[in-house]
N, C-alpha and C. Protein backbone atom coordinates (compact mmCIF):
# COMPACT_ATOMS: atom_id res chain seq x y z
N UNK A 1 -47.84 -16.80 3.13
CA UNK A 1 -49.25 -17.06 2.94
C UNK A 1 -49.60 -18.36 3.66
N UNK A 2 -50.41 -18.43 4.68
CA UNK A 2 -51.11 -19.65 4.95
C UNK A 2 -52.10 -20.68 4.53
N UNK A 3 -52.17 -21.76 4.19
CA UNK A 3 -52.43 -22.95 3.75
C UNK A 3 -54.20 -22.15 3.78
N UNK A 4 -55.17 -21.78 2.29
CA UNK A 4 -56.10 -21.84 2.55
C UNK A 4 -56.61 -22.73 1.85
N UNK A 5 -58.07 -23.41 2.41
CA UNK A 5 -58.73 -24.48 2.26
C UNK A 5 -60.27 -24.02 2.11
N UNK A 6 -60.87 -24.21 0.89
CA UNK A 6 -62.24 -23.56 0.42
C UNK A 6 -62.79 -24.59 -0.70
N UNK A 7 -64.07 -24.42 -0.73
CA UNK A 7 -64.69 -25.00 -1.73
C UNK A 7 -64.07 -25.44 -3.06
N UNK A 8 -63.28 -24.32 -3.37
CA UNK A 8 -62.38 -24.14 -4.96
C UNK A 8 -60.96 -24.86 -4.99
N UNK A 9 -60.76 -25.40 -3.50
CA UNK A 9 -59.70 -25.54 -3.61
C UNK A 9 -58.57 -25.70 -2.98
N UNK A 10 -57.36 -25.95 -2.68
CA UNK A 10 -56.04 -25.87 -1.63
C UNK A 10 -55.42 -24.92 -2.18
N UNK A 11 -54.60 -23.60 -1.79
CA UNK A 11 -53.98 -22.66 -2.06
C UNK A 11 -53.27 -22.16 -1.20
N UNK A 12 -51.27 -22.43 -0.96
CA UNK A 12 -50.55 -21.44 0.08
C UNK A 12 -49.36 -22.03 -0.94
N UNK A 13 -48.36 -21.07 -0.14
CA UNK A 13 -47.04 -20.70 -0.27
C UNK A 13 -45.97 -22.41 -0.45
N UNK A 14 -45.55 -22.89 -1.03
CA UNK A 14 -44.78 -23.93 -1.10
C UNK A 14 -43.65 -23.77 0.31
N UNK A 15 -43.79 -24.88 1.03
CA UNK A 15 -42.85 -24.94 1.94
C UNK A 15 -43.35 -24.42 3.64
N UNK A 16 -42.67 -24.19 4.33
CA UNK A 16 -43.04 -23.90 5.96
C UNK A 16 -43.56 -25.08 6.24
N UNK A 17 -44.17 -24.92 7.70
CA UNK A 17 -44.10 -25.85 8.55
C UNK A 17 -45.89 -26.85 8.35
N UNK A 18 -46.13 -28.00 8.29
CA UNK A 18 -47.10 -28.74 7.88
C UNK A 18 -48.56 -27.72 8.41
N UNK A 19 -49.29 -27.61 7.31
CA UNK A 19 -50.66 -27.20 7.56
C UNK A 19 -50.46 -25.63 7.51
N UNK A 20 -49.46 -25.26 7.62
CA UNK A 20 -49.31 -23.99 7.44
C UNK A 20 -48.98 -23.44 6.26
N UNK A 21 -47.97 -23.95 5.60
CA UNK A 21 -47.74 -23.79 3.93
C UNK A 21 -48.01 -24.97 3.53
N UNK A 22 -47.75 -25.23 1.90
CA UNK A 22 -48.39 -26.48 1.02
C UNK A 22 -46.81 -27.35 0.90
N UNK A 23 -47.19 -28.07 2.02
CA UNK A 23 -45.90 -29.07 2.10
C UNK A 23 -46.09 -30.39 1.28
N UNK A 24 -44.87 -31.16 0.68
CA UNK A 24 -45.25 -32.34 0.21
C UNK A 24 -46.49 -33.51 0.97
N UNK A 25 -46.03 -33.22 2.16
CA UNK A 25 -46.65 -33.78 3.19
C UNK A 25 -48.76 -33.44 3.20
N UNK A 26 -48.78 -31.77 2.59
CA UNK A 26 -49.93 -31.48 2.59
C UNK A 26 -50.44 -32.33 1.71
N UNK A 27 -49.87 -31.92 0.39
CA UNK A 27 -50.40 -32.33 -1.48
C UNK A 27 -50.54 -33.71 -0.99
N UNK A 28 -49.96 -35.04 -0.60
CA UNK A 28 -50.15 -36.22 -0.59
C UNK A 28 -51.27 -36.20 0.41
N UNK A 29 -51.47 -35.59 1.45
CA UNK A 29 -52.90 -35.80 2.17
C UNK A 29 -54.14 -35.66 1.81
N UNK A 30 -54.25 -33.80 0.75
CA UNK A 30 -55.50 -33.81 0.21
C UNK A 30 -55.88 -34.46 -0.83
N UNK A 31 -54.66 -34.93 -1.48
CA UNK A 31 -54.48 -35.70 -3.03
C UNK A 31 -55.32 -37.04 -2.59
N UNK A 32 -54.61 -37.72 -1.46
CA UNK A 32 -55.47 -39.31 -0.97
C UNK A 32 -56.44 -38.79 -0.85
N UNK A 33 -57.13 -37.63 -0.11
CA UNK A 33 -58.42 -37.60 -0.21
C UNK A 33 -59.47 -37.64 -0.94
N UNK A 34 -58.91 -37.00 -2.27
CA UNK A 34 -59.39 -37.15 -3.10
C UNK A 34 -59.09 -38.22 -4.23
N UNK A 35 -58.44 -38.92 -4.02
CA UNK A 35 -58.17 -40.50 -4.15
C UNK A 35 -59.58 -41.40 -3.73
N UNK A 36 -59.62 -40.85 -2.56
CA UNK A 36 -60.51 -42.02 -1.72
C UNK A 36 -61.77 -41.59 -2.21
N UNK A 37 -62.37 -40.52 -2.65
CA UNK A 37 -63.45 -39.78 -2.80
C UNK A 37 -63.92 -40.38 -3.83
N UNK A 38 -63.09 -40.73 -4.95
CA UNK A 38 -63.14 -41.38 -6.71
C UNK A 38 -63.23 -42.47 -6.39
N UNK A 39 -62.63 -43.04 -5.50
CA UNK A 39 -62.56 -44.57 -5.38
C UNK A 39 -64.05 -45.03 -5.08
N UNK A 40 -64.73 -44.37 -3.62
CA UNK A 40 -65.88 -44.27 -2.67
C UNK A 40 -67.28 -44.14 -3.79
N UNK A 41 -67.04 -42.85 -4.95
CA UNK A 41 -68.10 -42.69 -5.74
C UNK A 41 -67.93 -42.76 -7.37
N UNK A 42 -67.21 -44.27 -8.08
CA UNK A 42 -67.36 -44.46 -9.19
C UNK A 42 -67.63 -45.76 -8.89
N UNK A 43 -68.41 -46.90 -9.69
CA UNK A 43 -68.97 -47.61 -9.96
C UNK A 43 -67.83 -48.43 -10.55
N UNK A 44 -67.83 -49.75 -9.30
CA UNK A 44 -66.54 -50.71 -9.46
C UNK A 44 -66.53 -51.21 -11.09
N UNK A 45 -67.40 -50.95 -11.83
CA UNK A 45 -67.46 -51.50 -13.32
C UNK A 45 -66.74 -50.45 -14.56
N UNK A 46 -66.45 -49.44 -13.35
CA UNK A 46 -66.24 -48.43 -14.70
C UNK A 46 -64.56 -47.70 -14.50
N UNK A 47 -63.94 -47.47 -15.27
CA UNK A 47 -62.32 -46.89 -15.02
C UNK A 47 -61.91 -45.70 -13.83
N UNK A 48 -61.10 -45.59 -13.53
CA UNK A 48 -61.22 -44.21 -12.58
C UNK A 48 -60.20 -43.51 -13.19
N UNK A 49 -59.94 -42.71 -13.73
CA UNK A 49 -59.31 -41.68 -14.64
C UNK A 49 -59.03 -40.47 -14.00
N UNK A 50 -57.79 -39.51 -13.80
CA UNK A 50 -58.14 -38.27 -13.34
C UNK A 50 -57.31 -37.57 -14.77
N UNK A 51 -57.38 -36.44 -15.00
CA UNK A 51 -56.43 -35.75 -15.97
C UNK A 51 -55.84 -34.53 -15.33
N UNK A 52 -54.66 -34.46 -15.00
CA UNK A 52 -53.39 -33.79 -14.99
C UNK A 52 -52.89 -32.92 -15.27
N UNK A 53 -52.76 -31.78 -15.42
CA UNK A 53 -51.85 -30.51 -15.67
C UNK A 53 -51.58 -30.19 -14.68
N UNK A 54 -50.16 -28.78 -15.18
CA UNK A 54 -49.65 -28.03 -13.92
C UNK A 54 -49.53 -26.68 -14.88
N UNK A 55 -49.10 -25.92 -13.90
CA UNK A 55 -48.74 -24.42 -14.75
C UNK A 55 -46.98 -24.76 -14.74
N UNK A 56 -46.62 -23.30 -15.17
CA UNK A 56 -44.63 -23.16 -15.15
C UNK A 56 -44.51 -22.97 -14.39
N UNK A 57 -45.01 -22.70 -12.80
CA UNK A 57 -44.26 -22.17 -11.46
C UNK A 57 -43.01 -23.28 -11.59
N UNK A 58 -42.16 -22.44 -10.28
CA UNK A 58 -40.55 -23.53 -9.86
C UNK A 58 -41.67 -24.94 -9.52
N UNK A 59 -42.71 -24.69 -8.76
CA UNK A 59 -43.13 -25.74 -8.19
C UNK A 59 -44.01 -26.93 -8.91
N UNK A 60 -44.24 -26.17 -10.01
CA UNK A 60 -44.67 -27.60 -10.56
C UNK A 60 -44.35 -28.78 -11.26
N UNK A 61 -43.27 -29.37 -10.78
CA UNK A 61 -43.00 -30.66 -11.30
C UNK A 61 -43.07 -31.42 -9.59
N UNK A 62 -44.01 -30.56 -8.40
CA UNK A 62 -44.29 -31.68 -7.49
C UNK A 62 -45.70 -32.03 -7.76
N UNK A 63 -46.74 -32.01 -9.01
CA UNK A 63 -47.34 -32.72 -9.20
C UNK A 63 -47.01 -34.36 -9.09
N UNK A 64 -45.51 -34.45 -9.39
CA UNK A 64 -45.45 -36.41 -9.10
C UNK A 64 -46.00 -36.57 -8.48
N UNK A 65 -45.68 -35.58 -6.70
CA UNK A 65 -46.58 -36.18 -5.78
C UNK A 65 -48.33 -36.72 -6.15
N UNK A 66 -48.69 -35.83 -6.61
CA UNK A 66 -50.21 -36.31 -7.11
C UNK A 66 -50.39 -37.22 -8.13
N UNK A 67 -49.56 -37.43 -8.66
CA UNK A 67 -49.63 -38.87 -10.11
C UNK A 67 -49.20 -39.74 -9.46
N UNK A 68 -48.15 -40.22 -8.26
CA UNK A 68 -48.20 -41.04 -7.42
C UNK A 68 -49.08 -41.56 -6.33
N UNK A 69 -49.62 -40.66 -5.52
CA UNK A 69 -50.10 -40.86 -4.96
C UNK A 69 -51.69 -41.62 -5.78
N UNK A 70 -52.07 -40.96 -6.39
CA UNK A 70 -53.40 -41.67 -7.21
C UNK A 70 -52.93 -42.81 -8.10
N UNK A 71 -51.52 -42.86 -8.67
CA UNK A 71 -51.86 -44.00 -9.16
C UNK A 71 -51.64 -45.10 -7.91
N UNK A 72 -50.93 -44.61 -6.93
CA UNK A 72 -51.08 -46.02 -5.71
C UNK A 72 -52.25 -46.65 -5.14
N UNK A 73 -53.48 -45.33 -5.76
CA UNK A 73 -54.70 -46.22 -5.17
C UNK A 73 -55.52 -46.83 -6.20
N UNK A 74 -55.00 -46.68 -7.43
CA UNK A 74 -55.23 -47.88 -8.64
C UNK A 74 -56.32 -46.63 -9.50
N UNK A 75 -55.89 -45.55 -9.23
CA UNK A 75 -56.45 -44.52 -10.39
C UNK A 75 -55.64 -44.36 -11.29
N UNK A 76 -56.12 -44.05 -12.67
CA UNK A 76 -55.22 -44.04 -13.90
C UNK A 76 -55.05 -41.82 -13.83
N UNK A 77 -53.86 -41.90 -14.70
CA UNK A 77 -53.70 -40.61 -14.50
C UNK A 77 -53.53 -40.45 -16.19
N UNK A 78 -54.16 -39.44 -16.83
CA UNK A 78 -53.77 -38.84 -17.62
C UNK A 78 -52.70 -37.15 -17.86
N UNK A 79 -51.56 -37.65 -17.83
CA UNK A 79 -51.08 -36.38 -17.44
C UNK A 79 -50.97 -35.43 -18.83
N UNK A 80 -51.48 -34.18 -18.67
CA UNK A 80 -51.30 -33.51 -20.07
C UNK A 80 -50.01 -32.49 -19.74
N UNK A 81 -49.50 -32.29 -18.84
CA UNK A 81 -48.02 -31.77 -18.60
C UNK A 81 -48.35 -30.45 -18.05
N UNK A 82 -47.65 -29.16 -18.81
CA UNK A 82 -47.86 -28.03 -18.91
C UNK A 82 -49.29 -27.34 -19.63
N UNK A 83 -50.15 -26.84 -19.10
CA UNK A 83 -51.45 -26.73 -19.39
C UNK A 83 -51.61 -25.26 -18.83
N UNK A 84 -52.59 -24.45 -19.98
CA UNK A 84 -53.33 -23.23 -19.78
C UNK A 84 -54.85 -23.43 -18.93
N UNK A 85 -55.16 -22.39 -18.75
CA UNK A 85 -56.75 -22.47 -18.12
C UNK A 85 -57.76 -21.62 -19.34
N UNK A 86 -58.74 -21.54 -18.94
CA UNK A 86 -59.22 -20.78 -19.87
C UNK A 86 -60.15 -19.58 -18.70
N UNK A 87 -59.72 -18.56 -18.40
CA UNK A 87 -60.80 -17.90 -17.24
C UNK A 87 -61.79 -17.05 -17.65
């Protein structure tokens, strides 16, 4: 599956070659982006907070990448771990 990129979201296959599947390399790029996005539009007076889940795939304990990466740009992370959706 190739790396798709839409309104809703980032969605591909863990692994292959950058931009093509969802490489560590991807998650830390769109993650800063949206780092910078929170940073750019909350009001220096007020906390910047994101909250955290993953599902059970093999792959989700590379959320670190995303609790690292945001907390390096001085966002707080609430991580709630393993989390349902409600659809």
């Amino acid at each position: 599956m190739t790396l798709i990129k839409s309104i809703s979201g980032i969605r591909g296959t863990i692994g292959g070659p950058v931009g093509e599947g969802l490489t560590p390399f991807d998650i830390v790029k769109f993650t800063a982006a949206y780092g910078a996005w929170i940073n750019n539009n909350t009001p220096s007076n007020e906390p910047k907070k994101v909250v955290l889940g993953r599902d059970a795939r093999i792959s989700g304990p590379m959320a670190h990448l995303v609790t690292g990466t945001l907390m390096g740009m001085g966002i707080d992370i609430i991580d709630v771990g393993l989390s349902t959706t409600n659809s």
